[in-house]
PDB file of N, CA and C in Angstrom:
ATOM      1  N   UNK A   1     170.823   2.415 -39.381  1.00  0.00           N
ATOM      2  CA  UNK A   1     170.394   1.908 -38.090  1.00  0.00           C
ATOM      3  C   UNK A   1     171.606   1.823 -37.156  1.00  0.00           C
ATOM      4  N   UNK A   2     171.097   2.290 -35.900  1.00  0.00           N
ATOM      5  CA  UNK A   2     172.277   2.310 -34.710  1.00  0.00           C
ATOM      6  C   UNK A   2     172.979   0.827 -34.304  1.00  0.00           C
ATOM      7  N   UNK A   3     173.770   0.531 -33.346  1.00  0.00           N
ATOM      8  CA  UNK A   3     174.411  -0.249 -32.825  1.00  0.00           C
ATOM      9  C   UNK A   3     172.779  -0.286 -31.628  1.00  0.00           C
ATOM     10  N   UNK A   4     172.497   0.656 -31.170  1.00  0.00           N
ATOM     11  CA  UNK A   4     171.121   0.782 -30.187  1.00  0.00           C
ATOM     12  C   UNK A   4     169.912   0.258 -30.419  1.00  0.00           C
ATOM     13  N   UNK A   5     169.844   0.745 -32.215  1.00  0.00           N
ATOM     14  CA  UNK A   5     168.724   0.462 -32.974  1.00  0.00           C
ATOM     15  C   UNK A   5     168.540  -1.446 -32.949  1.00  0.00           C
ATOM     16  N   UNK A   6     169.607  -1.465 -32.707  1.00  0.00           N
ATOM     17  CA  UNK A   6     169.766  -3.019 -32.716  1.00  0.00           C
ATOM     18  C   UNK A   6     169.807  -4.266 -31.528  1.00  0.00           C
ATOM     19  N   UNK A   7     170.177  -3.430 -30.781  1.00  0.00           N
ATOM     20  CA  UNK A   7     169.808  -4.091 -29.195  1.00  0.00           C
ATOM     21  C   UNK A   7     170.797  -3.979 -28.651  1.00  0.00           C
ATOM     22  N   UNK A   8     171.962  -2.976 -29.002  1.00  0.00           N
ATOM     23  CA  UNK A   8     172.932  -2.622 -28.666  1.00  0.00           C
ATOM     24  C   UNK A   8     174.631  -4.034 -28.655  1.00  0.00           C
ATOM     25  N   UNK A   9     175.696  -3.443 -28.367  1.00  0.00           N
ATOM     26  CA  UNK A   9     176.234  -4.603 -28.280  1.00  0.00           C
ATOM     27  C   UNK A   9     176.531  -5.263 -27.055  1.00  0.00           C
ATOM     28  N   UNK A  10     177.145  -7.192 -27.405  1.00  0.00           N
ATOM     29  CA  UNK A  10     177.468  -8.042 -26.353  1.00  0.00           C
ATOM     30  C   UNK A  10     178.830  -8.597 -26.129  1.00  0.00           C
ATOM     31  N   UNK A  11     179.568  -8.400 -24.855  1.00  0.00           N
ATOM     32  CA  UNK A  11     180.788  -9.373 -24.778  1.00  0.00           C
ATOM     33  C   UNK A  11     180.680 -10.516 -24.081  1.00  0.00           C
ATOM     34  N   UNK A  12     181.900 -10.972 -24.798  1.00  0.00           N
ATOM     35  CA  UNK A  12     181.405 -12.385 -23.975  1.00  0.00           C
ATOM     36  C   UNK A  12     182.194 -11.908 -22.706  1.00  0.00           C
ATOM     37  N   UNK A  13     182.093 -12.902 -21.702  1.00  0.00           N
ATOM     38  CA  UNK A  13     182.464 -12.759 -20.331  1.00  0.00           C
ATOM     39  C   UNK A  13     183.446 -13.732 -19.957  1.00  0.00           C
ATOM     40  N   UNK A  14     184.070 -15.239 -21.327  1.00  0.00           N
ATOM     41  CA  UNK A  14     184.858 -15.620 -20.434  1.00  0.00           C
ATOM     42  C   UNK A  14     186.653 -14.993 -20.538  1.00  0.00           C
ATOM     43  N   UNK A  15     187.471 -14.757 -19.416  1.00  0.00           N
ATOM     44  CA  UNK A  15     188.082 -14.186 -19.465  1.00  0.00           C
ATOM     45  C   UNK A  15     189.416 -13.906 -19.923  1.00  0.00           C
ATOM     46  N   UNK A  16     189.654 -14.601 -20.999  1.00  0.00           N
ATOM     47  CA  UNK A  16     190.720 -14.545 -21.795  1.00  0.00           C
ATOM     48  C   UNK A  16     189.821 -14.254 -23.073  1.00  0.00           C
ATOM     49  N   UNK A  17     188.775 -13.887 -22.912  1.00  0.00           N
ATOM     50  CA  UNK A  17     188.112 -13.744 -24.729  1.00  0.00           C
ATOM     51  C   UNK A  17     188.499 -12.082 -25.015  1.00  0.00           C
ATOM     52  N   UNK A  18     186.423 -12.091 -24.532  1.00  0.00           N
ATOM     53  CA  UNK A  18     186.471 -10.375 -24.767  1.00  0.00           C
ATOM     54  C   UNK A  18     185.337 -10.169 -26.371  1.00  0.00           C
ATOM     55  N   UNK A  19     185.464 -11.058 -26.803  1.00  0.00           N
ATOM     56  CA  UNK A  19     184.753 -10.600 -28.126  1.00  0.00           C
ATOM     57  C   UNK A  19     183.922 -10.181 -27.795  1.00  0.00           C
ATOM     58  N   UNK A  20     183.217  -9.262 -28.537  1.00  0.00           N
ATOM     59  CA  UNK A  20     181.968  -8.425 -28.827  1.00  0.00           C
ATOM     60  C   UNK A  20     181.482  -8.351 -29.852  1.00  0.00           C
ATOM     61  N   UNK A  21     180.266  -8.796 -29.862  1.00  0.00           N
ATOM     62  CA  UNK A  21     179.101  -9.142 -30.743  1.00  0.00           C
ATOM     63  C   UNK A  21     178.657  -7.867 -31.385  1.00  0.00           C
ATOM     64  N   UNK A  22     178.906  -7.101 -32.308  1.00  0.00           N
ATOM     65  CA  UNK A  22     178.438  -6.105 -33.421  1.00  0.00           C
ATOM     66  C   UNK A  22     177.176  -6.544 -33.534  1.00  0.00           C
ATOM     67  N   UNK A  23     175.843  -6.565 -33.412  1.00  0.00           N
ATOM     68  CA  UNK A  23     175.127  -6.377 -34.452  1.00  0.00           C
ATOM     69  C   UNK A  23     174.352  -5.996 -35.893  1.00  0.00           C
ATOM     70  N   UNK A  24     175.663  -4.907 -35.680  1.00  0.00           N
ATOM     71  CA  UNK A  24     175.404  -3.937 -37.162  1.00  0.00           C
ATOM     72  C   UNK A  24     176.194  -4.703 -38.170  1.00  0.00           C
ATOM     73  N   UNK A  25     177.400  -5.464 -38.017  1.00  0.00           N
ATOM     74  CA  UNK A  25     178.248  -6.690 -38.570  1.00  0.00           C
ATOM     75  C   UNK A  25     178.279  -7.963 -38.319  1.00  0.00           C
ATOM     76  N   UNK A  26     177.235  -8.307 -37.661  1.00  0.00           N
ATOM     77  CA  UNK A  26     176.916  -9.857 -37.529  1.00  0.00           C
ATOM     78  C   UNK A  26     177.890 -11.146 -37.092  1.00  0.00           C
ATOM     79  N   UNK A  27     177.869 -12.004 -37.988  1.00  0.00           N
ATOM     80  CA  UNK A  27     179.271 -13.029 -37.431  1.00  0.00           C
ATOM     81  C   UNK A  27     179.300 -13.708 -38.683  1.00  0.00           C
ATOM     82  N   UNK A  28     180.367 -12.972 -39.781  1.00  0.00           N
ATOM     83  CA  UNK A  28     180.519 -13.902 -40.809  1.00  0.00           C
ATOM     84  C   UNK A  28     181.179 -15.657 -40.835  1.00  0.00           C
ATOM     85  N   UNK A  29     181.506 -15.745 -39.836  1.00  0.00           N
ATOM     86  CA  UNK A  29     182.091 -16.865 -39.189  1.00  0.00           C
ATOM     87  C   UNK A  29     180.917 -18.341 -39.014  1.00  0.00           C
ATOM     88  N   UNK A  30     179.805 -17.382 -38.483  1.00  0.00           N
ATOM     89  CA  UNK A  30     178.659 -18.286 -37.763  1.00  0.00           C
ATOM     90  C   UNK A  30     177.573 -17.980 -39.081  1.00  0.00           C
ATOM     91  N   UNK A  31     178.093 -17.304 -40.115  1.00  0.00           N
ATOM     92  CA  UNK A  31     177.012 -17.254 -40.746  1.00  0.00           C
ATOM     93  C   UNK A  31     175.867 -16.324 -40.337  1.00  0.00           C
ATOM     94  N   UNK A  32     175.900 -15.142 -39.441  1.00  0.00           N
ATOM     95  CA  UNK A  32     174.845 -14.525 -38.802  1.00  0.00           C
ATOM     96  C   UNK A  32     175.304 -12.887 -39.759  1.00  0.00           C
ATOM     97  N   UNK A  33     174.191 -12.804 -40.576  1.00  0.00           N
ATOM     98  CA  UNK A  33     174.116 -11.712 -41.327  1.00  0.00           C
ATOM     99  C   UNK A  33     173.944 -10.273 -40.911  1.00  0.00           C
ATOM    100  N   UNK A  34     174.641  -9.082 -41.023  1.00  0.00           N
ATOM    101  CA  UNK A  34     175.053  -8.012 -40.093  1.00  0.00           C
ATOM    102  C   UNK A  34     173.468  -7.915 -40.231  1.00  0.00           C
ATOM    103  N   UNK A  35     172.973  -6.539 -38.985  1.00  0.00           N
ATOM    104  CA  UNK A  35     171.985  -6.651 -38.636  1.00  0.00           C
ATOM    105  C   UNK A  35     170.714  -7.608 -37.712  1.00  0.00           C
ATOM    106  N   UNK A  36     171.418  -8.790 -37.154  1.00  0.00           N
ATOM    107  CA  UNK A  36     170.525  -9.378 -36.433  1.00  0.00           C
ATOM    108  C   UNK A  36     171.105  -9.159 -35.233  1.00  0.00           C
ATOM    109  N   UNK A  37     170.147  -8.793 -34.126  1.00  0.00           N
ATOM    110  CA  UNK A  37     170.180  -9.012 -33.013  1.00  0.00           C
ATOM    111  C   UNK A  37     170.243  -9.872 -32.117  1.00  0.00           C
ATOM    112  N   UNK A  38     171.239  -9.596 -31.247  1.00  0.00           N
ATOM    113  CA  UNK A  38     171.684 -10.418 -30.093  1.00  0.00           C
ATOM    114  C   UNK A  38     170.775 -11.197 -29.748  1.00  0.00           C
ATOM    115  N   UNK A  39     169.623 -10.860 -29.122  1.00  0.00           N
ATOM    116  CA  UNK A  39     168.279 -11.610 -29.202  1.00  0.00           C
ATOM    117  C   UNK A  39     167.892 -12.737 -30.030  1.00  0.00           C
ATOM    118  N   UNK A  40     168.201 -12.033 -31.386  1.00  0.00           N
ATOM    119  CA  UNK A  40     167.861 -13.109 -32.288  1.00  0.00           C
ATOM    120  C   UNK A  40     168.507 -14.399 -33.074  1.00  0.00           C
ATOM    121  N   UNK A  41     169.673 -14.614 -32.080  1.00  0.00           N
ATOM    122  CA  UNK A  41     170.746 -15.078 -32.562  1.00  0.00           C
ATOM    123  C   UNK A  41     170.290 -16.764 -32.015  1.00  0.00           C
ATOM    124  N   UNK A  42     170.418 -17.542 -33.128  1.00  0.00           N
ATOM    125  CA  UNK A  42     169.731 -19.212 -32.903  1.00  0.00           C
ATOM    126  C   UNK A  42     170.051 -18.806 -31.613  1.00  0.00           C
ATOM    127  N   UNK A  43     169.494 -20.273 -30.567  1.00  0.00           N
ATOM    128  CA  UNK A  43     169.915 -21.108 -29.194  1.00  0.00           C
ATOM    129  C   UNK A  43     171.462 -21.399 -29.098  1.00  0.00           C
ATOM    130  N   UNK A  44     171.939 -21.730 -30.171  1.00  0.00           N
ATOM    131  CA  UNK A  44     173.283 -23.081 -30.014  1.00  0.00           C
ATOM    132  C   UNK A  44     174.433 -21.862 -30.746  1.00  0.00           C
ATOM    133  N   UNK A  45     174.021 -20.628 -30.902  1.00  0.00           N
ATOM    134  CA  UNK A  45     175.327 -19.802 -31.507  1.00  0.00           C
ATOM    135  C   UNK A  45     175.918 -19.768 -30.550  1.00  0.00           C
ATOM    136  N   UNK A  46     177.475 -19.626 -31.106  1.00  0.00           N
ATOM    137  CA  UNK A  46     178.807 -20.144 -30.089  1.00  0.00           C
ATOM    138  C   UNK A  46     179.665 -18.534 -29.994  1.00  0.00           C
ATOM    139  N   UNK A  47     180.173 -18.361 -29.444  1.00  0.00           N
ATOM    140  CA  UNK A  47     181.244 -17.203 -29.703  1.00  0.00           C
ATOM    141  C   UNK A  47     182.088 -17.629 -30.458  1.00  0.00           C
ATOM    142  N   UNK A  48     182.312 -16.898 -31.630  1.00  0.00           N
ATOM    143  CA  UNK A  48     183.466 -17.168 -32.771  1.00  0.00           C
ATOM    144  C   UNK A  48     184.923 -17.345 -32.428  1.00  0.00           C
ATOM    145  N   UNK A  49     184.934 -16.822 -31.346  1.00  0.00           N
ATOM    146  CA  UNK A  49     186.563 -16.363 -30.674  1.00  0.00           C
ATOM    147  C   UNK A  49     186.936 -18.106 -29.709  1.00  0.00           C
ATOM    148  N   UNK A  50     185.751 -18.190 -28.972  1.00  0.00           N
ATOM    149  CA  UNK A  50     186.106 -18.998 -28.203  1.00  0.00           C
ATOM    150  C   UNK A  50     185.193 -20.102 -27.789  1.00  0.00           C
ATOM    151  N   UNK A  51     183.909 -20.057 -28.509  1.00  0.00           N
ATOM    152  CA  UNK A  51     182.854 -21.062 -28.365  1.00  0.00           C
ATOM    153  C   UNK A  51     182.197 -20.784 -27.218  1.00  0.00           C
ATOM    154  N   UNK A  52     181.980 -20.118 -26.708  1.00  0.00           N
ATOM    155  CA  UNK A  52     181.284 -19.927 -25.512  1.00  0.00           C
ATOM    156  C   UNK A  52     180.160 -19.680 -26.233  1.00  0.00           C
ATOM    157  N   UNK A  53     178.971 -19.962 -25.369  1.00  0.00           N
ATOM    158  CA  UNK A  53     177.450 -20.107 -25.342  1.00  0.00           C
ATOM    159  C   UNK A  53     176.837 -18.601 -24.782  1.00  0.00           C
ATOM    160  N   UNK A  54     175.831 -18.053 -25.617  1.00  0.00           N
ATOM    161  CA  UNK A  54     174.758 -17.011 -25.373  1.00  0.00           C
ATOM    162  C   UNK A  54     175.064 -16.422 -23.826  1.00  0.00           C
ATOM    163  N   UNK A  55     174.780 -17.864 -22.992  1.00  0.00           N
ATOM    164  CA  UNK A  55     174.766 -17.263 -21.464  1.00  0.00           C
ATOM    165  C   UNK A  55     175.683 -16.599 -21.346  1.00  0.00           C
ATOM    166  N   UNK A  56     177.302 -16.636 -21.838  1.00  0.00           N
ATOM    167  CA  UNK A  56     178.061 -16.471 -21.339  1.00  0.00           C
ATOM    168  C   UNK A  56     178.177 -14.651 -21.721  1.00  0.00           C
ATOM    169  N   UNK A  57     177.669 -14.390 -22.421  1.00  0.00           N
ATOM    170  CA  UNK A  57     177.782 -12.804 -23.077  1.00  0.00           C
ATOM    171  C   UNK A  57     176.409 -11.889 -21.865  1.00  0.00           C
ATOM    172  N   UNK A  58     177.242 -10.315 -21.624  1.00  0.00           N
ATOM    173  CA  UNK A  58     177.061  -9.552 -21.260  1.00  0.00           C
ATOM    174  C   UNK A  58     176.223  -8.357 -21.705  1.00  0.00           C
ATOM    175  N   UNK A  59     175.465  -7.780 -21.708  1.00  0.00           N
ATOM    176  CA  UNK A  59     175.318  -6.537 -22.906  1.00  0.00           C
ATOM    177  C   UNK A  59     176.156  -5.185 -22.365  1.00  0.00           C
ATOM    178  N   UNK A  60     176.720  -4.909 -23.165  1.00  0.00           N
ATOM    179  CA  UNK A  60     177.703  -3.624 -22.998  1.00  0.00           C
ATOM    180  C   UNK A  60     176.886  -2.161 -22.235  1.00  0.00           C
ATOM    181  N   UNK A  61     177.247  -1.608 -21.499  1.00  0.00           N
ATOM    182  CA  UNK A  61     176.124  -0.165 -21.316  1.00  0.00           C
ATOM    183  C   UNK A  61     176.882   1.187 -21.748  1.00  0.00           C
TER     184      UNK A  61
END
């Protein structure tokens, strides 16, 4: 399954971060098992890098 197949990927937006959310590798950090989608990621998941909140992520094009 693609990076597409998956809902493609997300960065976060605040600006000293940058992380980007793999879906195909998940967030062993947060406990989010490769394969779930951005979408499907609880309410309260944080960015691993820097704690930033859902809103704060972009989807890549």
């Amino acid at each position: 399954m693609s990076d597409e197949d998956l809902g493609g990927m997300w960065q976060c937006q605040i600006g000293t971060c940058g992380y980007i959310y793999n879906p195909a590798k998940g967030d062993r950090k947060g406990k989010i098992p490769p394969g779930t989608r951005f979408e499907d990621l609880p309410d309260d998941w944080k960015c691993p890098s820097c704690g930033a909140g859902k809103k704060m992520f972009k989807k890549i094009e």
